[in-house]
C-alpha atoms as a PDB file:
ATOM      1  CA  UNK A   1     127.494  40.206  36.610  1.00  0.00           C
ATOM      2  CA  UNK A   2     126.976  41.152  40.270  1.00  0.00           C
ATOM      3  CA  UNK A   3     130.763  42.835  40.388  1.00  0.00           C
ATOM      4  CA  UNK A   4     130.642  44.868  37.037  1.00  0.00           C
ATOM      5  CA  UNK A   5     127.146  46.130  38.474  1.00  0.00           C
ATOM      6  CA  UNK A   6     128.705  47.300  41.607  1.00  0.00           C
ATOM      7  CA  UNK A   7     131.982  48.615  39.604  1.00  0.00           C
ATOM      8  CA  UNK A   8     129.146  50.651  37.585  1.00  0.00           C
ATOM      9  CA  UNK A   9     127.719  51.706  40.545  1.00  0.00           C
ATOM     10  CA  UNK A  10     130.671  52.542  42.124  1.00  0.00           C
ATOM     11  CA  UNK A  11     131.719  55.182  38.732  1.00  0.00           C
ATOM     12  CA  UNK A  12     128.279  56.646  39.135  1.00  0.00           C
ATOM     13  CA  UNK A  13     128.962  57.492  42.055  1.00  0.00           C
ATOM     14  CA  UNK A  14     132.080  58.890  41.451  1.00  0.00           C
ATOM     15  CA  UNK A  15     131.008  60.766  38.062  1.00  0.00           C
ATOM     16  CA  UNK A  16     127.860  62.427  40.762  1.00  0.00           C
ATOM     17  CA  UNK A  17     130.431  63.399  43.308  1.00  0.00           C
ATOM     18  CA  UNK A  18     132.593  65.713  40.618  1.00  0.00           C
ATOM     19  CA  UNK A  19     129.506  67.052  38.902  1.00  0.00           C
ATOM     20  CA  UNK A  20     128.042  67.953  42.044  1.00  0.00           C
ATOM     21  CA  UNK A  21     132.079  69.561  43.110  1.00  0.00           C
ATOM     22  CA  UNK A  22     131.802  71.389  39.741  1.00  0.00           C
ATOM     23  CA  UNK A  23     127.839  72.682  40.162  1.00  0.00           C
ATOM     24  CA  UNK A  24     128.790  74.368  43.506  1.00  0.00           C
ATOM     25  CA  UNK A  25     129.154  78.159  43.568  1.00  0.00           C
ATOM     26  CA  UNK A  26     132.674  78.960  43.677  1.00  0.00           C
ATOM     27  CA  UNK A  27     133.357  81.706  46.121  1.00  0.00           C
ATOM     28  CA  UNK A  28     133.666  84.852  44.337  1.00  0.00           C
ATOM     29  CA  UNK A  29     136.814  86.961  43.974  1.00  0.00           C
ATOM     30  CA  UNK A  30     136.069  89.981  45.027  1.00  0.00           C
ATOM     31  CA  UNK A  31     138.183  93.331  43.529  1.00  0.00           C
ATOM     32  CA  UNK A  32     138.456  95.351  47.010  1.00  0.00           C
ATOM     33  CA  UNK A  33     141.176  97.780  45.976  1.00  0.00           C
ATOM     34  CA  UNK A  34     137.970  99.529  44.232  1.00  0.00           C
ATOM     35  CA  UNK A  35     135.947 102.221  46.069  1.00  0.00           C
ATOM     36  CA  UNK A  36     132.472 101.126  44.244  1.00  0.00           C
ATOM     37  CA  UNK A  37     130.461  98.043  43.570  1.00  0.00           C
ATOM     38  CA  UNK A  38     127.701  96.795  41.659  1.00  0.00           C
ATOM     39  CA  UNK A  39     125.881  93.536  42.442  1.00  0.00           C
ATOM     40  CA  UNK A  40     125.012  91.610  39.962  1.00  0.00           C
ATOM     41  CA  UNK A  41     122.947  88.263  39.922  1.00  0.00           C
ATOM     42  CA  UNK A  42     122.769  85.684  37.077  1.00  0.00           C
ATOM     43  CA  UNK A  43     120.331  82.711  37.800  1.00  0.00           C
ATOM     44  CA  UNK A  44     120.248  83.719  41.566  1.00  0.00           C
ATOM     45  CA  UNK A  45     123.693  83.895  41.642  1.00  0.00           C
ATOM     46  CA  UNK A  46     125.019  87.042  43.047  1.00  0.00           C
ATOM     47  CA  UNK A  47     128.829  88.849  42.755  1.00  0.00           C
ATOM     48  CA  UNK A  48     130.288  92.100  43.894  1.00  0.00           C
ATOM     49  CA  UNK A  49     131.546  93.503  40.489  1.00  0.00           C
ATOM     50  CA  UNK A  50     134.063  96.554  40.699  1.00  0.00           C
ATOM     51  CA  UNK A  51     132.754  99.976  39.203  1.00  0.00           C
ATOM     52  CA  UNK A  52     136.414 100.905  37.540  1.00  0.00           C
ATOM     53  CA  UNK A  53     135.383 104.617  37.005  1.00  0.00           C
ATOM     54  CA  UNK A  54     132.462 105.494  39.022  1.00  0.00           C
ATOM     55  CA  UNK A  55     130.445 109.272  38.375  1.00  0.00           C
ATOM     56  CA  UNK A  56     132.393 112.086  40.214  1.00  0.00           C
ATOM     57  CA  UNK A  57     130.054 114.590  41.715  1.00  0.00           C
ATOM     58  CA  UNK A  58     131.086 117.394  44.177  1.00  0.00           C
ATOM     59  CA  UNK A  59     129.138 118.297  46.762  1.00  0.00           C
ATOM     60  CA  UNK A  60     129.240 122.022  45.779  1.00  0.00           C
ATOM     61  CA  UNK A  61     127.315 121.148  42.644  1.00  0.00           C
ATOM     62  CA  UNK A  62     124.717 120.292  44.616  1.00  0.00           C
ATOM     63  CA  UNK A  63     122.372 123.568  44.732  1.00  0.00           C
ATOM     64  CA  UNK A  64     120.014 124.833  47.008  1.00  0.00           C
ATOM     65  CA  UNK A  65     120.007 121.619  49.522  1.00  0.00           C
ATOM     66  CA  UNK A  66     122.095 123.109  52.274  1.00  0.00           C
ATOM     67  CA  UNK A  67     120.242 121.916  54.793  1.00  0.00           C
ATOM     68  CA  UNK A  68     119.638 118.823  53.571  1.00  0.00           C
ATOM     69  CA  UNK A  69     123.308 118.428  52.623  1.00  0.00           C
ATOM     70  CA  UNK A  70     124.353 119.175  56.053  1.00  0.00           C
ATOM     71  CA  UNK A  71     122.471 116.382  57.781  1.00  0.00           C
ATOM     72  CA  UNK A  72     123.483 114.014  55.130  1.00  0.00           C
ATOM     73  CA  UNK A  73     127.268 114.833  55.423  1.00  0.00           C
ATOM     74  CA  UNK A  74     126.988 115.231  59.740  1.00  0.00           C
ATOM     75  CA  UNK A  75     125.448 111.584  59.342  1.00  0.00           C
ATOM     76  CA  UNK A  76     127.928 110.296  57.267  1.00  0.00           C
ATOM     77  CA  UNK A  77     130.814 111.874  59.322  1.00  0.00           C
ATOM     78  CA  UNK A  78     129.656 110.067  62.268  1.00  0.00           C
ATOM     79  CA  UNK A  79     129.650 106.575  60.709  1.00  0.00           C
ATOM     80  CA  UNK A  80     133.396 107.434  59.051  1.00  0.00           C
ATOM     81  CA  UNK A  81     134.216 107.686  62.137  1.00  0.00           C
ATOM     82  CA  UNK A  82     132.839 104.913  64.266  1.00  0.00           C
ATOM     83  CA  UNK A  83     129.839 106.540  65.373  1.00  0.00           C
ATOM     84  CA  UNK A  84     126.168 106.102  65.841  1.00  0.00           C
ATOM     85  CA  UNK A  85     125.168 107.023  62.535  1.00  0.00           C
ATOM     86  CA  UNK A  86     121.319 106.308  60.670  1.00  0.00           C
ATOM     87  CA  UNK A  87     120.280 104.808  57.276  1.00  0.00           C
ATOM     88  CA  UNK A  88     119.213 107.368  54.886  1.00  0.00           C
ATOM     89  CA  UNK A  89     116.412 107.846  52.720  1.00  0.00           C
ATOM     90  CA  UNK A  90     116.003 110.977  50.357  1.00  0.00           C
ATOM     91  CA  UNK A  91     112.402 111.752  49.086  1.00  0.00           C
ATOM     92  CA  UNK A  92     111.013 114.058  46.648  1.00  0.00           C
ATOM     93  CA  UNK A  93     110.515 115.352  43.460  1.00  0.00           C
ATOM     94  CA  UNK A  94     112.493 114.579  40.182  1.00  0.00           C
ATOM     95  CA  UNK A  95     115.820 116.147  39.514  1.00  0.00           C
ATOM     96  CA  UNK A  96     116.409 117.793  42.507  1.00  0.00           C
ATOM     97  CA  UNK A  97     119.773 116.506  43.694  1.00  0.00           C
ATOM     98  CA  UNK A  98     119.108 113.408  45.737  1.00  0.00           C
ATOM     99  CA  UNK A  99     120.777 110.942  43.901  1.00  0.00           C
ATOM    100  CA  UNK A 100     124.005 113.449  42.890  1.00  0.00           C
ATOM    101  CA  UNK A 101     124.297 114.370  46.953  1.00  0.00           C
ATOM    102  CA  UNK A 102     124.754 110.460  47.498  1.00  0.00           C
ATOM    103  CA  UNK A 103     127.055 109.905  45.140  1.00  0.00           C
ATOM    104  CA  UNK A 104     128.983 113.071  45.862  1.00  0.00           C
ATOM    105  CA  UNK A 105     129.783 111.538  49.252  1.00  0.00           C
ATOM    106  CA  UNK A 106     131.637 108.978  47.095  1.00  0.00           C
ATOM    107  CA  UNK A 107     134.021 111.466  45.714  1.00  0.00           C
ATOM    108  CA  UNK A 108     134.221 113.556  49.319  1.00  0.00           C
ATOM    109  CA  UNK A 109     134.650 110.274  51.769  1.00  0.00           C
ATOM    110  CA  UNK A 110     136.790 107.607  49.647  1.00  0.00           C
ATOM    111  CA  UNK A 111     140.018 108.210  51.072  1.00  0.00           C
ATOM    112  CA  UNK A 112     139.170 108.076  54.304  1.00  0.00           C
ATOM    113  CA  UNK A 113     137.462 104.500  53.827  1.00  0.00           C
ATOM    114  CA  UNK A 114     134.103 104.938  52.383  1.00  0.00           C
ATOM    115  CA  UNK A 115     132.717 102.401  50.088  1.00  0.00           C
ATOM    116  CA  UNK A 116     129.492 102.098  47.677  1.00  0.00           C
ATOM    117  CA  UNK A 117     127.760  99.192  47.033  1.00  0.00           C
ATOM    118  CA  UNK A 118     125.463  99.806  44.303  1.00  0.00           C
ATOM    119  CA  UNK A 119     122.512  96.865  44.412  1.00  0.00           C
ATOM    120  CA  UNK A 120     118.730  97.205  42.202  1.00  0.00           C
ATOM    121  CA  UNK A 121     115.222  96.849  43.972  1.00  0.00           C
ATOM    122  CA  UNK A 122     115.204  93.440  42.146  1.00  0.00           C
ATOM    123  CA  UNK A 123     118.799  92.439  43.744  1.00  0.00           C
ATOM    124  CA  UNK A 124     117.380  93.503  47.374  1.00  0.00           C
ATOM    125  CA  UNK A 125     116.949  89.755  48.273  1.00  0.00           C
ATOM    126  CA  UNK A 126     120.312  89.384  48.580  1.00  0.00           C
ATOM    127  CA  UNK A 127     120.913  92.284  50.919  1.00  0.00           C
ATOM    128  CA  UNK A 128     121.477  89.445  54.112  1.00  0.00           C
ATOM    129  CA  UNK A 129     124.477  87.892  51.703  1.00  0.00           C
ATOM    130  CA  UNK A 130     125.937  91.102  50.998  1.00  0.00           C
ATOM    131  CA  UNK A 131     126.188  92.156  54.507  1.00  0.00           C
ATOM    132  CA  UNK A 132     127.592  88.787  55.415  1.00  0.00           C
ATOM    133  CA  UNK A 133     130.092  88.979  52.704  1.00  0.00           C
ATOM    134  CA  UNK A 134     131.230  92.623  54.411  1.00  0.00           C
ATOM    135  CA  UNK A 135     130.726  92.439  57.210  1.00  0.00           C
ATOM    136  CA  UNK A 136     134.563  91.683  58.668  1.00  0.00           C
ATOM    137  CA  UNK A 137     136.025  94.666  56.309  1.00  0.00           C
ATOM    138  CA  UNK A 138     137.849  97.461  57.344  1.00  0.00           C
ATOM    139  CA  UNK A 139     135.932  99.758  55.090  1.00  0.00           C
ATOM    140  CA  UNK A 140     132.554 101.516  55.580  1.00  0.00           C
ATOM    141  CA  UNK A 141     130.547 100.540  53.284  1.00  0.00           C
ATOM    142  CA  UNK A 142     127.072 102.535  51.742  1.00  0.00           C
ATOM    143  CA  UNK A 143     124.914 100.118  49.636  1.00  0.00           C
ATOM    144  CA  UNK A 144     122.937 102.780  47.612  1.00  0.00           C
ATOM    145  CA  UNK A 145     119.706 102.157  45.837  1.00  0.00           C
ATOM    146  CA  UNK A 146     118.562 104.867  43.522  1.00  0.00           C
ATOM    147  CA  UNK A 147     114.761 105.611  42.845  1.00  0.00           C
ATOM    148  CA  UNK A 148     113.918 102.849  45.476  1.00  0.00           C
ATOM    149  CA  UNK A 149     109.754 102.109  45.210  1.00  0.00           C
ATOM    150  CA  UNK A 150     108.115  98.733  45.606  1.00  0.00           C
ATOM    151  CA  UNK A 151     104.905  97.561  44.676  1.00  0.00           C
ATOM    152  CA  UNK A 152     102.094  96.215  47.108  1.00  0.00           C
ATOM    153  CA  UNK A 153     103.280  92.261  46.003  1.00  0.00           C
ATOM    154  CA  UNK A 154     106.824  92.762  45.889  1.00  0.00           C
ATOM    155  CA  UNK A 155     108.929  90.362  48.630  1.00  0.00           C
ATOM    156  CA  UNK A 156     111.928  92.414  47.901  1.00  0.00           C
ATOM    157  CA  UNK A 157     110.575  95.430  50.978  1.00  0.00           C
ATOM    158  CA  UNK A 158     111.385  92.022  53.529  1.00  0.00           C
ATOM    159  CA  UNK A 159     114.540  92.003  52.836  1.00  0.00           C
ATOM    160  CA  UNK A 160     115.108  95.752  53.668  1.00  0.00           C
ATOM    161  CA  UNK A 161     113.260  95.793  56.186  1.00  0.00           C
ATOM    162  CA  UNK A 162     115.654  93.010  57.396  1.00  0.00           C
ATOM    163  CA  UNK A 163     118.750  95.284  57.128  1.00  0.00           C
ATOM    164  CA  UNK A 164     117.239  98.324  58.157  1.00  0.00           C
ATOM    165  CA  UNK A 165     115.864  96.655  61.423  1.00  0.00           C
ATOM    166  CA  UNK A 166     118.792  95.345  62.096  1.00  0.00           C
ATOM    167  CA  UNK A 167     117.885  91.589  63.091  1.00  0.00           C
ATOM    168  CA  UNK A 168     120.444  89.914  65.258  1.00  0.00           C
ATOM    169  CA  UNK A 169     121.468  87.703  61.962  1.00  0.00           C
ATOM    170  CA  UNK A 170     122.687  90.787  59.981  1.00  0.00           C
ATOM    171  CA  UNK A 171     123.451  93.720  61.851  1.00  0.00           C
ATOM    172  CA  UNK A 172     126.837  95.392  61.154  1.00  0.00           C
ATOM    173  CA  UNK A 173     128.470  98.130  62.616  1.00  0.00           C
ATOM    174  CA  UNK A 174     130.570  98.735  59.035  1.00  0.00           C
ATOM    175  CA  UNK A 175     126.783  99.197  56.914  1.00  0.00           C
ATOM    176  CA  UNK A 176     124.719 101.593  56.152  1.00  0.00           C
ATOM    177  CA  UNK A 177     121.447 101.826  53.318  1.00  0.00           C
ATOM    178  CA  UNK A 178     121.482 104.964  51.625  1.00  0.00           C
ATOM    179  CA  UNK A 179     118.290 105.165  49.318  1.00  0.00           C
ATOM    180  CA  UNK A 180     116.058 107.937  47.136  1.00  0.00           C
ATOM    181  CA  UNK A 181     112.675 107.593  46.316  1.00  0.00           C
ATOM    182  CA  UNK A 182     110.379 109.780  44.465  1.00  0.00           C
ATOM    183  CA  UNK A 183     107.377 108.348  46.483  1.00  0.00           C
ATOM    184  CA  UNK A 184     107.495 109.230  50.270  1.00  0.00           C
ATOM    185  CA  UNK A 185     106.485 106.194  51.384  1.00  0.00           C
ATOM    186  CA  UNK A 186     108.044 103.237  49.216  1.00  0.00           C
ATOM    187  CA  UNK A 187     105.058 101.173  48.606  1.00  0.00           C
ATOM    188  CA  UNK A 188     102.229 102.522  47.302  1.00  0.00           C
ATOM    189  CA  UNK A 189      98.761 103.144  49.333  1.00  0.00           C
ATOM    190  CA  UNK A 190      95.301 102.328  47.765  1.00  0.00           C
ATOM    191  CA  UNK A 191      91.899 103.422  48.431  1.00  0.00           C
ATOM    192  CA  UNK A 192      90.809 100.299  48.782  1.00  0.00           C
ATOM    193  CA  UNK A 193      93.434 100.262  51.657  1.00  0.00           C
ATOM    194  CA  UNK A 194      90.744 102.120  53.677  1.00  0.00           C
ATOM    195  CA  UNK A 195      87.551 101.035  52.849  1.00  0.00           C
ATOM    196  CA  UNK A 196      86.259  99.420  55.724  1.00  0.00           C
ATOM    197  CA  UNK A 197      83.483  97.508  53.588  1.00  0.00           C
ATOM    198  CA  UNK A 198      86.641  95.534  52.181  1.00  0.00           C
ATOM    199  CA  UNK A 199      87.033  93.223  55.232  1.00  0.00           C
ATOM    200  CA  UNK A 200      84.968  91.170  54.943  1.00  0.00           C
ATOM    201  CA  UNK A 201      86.053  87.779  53.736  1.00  0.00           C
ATOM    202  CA  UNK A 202      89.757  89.176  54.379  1.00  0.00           C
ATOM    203  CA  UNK A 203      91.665  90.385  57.125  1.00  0.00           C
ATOM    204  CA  UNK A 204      90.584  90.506  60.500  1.00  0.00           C
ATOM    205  CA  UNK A 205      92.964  93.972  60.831  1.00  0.00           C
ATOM    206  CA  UNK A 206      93.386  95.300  57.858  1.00  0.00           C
ATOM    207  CA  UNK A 207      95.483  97.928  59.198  1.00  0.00           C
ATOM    208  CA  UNK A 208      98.206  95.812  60.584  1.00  0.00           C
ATOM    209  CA  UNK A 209      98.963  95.234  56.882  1.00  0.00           C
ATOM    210  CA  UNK A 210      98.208  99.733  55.865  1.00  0.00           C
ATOM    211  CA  UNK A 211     101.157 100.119  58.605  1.00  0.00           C
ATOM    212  CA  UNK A 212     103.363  97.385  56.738  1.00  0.00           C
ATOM    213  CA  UNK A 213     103.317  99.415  53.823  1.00  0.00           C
ATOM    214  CA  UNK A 214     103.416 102.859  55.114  1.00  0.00           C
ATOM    215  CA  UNK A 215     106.521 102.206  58.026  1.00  0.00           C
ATOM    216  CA  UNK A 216     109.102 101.316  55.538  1.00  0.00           C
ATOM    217  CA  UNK A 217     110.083 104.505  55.095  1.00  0.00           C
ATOM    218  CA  UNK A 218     110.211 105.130  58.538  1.00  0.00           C
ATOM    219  CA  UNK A 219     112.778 102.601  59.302  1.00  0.00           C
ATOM    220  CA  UNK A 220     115.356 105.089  57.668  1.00  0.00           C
ATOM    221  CA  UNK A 221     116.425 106.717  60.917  1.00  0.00           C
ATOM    222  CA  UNK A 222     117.311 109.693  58.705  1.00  0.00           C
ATOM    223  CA  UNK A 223     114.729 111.418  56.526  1.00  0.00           C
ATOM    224  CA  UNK A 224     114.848 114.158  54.047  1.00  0.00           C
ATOM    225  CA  UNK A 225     112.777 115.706  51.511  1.00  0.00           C
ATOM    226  CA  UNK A 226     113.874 117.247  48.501  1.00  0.00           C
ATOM    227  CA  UNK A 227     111.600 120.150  46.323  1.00  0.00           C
ATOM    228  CA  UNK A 228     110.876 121.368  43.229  1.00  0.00           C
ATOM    229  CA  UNK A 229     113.427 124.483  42.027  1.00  0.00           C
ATOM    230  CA  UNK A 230     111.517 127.878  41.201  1.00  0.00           C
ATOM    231  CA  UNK A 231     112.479 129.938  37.851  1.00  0.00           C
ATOM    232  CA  UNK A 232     115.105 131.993  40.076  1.00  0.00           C
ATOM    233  CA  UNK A 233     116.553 128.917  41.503  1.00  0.00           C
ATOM    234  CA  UNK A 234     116.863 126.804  38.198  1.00  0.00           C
ATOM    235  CA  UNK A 235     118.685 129.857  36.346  1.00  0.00           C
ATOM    236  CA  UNK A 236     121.369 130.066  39.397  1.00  0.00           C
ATOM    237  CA  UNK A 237     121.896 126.257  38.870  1.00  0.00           C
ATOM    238  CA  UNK A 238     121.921 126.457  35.354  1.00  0.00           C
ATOM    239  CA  UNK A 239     124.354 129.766  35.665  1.00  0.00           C
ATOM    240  CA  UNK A 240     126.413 127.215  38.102  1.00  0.00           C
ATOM    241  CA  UNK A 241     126.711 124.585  35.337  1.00  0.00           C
ATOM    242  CA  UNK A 242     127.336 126.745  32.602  1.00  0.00           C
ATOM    243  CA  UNK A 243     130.625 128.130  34.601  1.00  0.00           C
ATOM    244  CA  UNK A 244     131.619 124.770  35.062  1.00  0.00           C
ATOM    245  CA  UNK A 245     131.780 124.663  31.253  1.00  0.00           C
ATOM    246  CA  UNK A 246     133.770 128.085  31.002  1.00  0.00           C
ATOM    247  CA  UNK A 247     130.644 129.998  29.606  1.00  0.00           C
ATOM    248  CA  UNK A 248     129.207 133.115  30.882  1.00  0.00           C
ATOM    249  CA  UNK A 249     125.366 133.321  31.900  1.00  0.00           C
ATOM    250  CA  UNK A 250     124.271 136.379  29.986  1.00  0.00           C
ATOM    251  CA  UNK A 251     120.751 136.921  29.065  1.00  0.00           C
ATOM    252  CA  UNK A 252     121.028 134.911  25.590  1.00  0.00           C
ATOM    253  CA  UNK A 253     121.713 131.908  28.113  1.00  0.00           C
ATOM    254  CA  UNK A 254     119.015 133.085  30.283  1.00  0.00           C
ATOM    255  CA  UNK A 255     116.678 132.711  27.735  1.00  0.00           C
ATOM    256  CA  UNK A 256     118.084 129.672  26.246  1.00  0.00           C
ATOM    257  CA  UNK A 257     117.223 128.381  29.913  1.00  0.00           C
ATOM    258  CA  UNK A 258     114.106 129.165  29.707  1.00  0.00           C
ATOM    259  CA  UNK A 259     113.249 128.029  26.531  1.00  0.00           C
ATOM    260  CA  UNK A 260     114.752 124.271  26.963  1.00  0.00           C
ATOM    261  CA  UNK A 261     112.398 124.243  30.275  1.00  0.00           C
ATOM    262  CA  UNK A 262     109.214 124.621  28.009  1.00  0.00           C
ATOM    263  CA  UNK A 263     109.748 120.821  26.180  1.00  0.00           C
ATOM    264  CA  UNK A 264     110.686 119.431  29.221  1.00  0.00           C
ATOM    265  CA  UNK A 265     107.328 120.927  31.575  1.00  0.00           C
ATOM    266  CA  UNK A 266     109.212 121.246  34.672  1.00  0.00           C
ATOM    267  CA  UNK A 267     112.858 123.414  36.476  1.00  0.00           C
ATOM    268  CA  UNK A 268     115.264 120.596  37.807  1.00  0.00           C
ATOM    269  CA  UNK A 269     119.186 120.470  39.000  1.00  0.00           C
ATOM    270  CA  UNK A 270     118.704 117.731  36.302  1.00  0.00           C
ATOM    271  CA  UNK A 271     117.532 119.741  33.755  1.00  0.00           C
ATOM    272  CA  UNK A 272     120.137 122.355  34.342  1.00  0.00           C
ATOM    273  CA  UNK A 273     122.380 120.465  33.961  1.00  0.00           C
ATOM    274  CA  UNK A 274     121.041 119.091  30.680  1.00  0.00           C
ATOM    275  CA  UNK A 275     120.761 122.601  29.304  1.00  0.00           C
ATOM    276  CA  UNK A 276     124.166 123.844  30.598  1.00  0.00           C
ATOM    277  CA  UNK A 277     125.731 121.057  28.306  1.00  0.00           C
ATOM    278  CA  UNK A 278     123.345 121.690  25.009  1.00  0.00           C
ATOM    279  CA  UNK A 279     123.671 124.786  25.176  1.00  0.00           C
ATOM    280  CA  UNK A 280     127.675 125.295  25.677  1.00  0.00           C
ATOM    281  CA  UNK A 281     128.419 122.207  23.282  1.00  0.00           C
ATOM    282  CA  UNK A 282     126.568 124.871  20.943  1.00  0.00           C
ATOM    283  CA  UNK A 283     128.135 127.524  21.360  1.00  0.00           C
ATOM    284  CA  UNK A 284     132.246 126.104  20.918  1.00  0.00           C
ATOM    285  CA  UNK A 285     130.533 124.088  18.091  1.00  0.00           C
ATOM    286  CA  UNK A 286     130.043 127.235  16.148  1.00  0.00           C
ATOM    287  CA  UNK A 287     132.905 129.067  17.698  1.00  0.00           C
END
């Protein structure tokens, strides 16, 4: 009895070894003749999956943002080329270009070794195993997060704040964050935030925790803001856009412009853009 006890011990064993070979993560194959990622995470399981055709934008499609299109391309320049270069963070309002001027530098920089790593605020817990997983690559690689905000619980700031600090564990020479944001300062700030009357029964300095929230942003060693197009400016970038589609801006476009801006309340690149391809899809439709 004692020996077919141990013998049934013994297969237990053996059965919990190979389950436990089977459960482990396998290391993930990673497709690096691509020039874009995505991570994605099941179940807290993350994977650098190839973007097979990712969005061509040119940098001359990006309208009225010379200056900020300058520092932008200067900064990435210096990081192509091995030097001192800052994370980025583009603020401001809706539709002006930010997102377009990143991914531009996609479509400019990939031949001579720039790489985009596309990760979501909810995947930014998993920024210290993405730099580890990159960090002895040729390449230069950009992990991009579009319309980057956080709310005043969210854990996910730490983990940027991490990377952008650059803490002995995950510095690389070979990474940079390049991020918009329609709110200038990531997380938001309440008016309770500053109500001195709140402190009691909480904090002892409240404002240690007001600068926690408010110096995100200012760990982007780069900083630019982005505004709002006037009528003028919207036509030329809708003009722009239209030419790209081999159709003259005369004054029926003009007013066509005009006319799709009044459902949509505001003048954006995006919007021009939006327009540009109603409007000439029209037009050879009926042709």
């Amino acid at each position: 009895m004692t020996q077919q006890l141990e013998r049934l011990i013994a297969h237990a064993e053996t059965v919990l070894i190979k389950l436990d070979a089977f459960l482990q993560p396998k290391p993930q194959t990673v497709d690096w003749s691509a020039v874009a990622w995505q991570w994605v995470s099941v179940q807290g399981v993350g994977a650098l999956q190839a973007i097979p055709y990712p969005h061509q934008m040119r940098l001359e499609n990006i309208q009225f943002a010379d200056r900020q299109k300058a520092e932008v391309v200067r900064n990435t320049r210096q990081f192509l080329q091995g030097l001192t270069a800052n994370n980025v963070l583009l603020t401001g309002a809706r539709g002006t270009g930010k997102s377009s001027l990143i991914k531009a530098l996609l479509t400019e920089f990939s031949a001579q070794g720039l790489r985009f790593i596309e990760v979501e605020k909810h995947d930014l817990v998993h920024l210290p195993e993405i730099v580890n997983l990159i960090r002895n690559r040729p390449e230069k690689f950009i992990i991009y997060c579009d319309d980057l905000t956080f709310e005043s619980n969210d854990i996910a700031y730490k983990a940027l704040k991490v990377v952008l600090d650059g803490s002995l564990a995950n510095t690389s020479d070979n990474v940079l964050v390049y991020a918009t944001s329609n709110r200038k300062n990531l997380m938001p700030e309440m008016i309770v935030d500053n109500l001195a009357t709140t402190n009691e029964g909480g904090e002892i300095r409240p404002s240690d925790s007001i600068e926690e929230k408010t110096a995100l942003a200012e760990r982007f060693g780069l900083w630019l803001s982005f505004y709002s197009f006037d009528q003028t400016e919207y036509l030329a970038i809708a003009a722009h856009w239209l030419a790209t589609f081999d159709i003259d801006f005369d004054d029926d476009a003009s007013k066509a412009a005009l006319t799709f801006t009044y459902t949509r309340g505001a003048r954006s690149g995006r919007i021009a853009y939006q327009f540009a391809r109603d409007y000439a899809g029209k037009l050879k439709l009926h042709a």
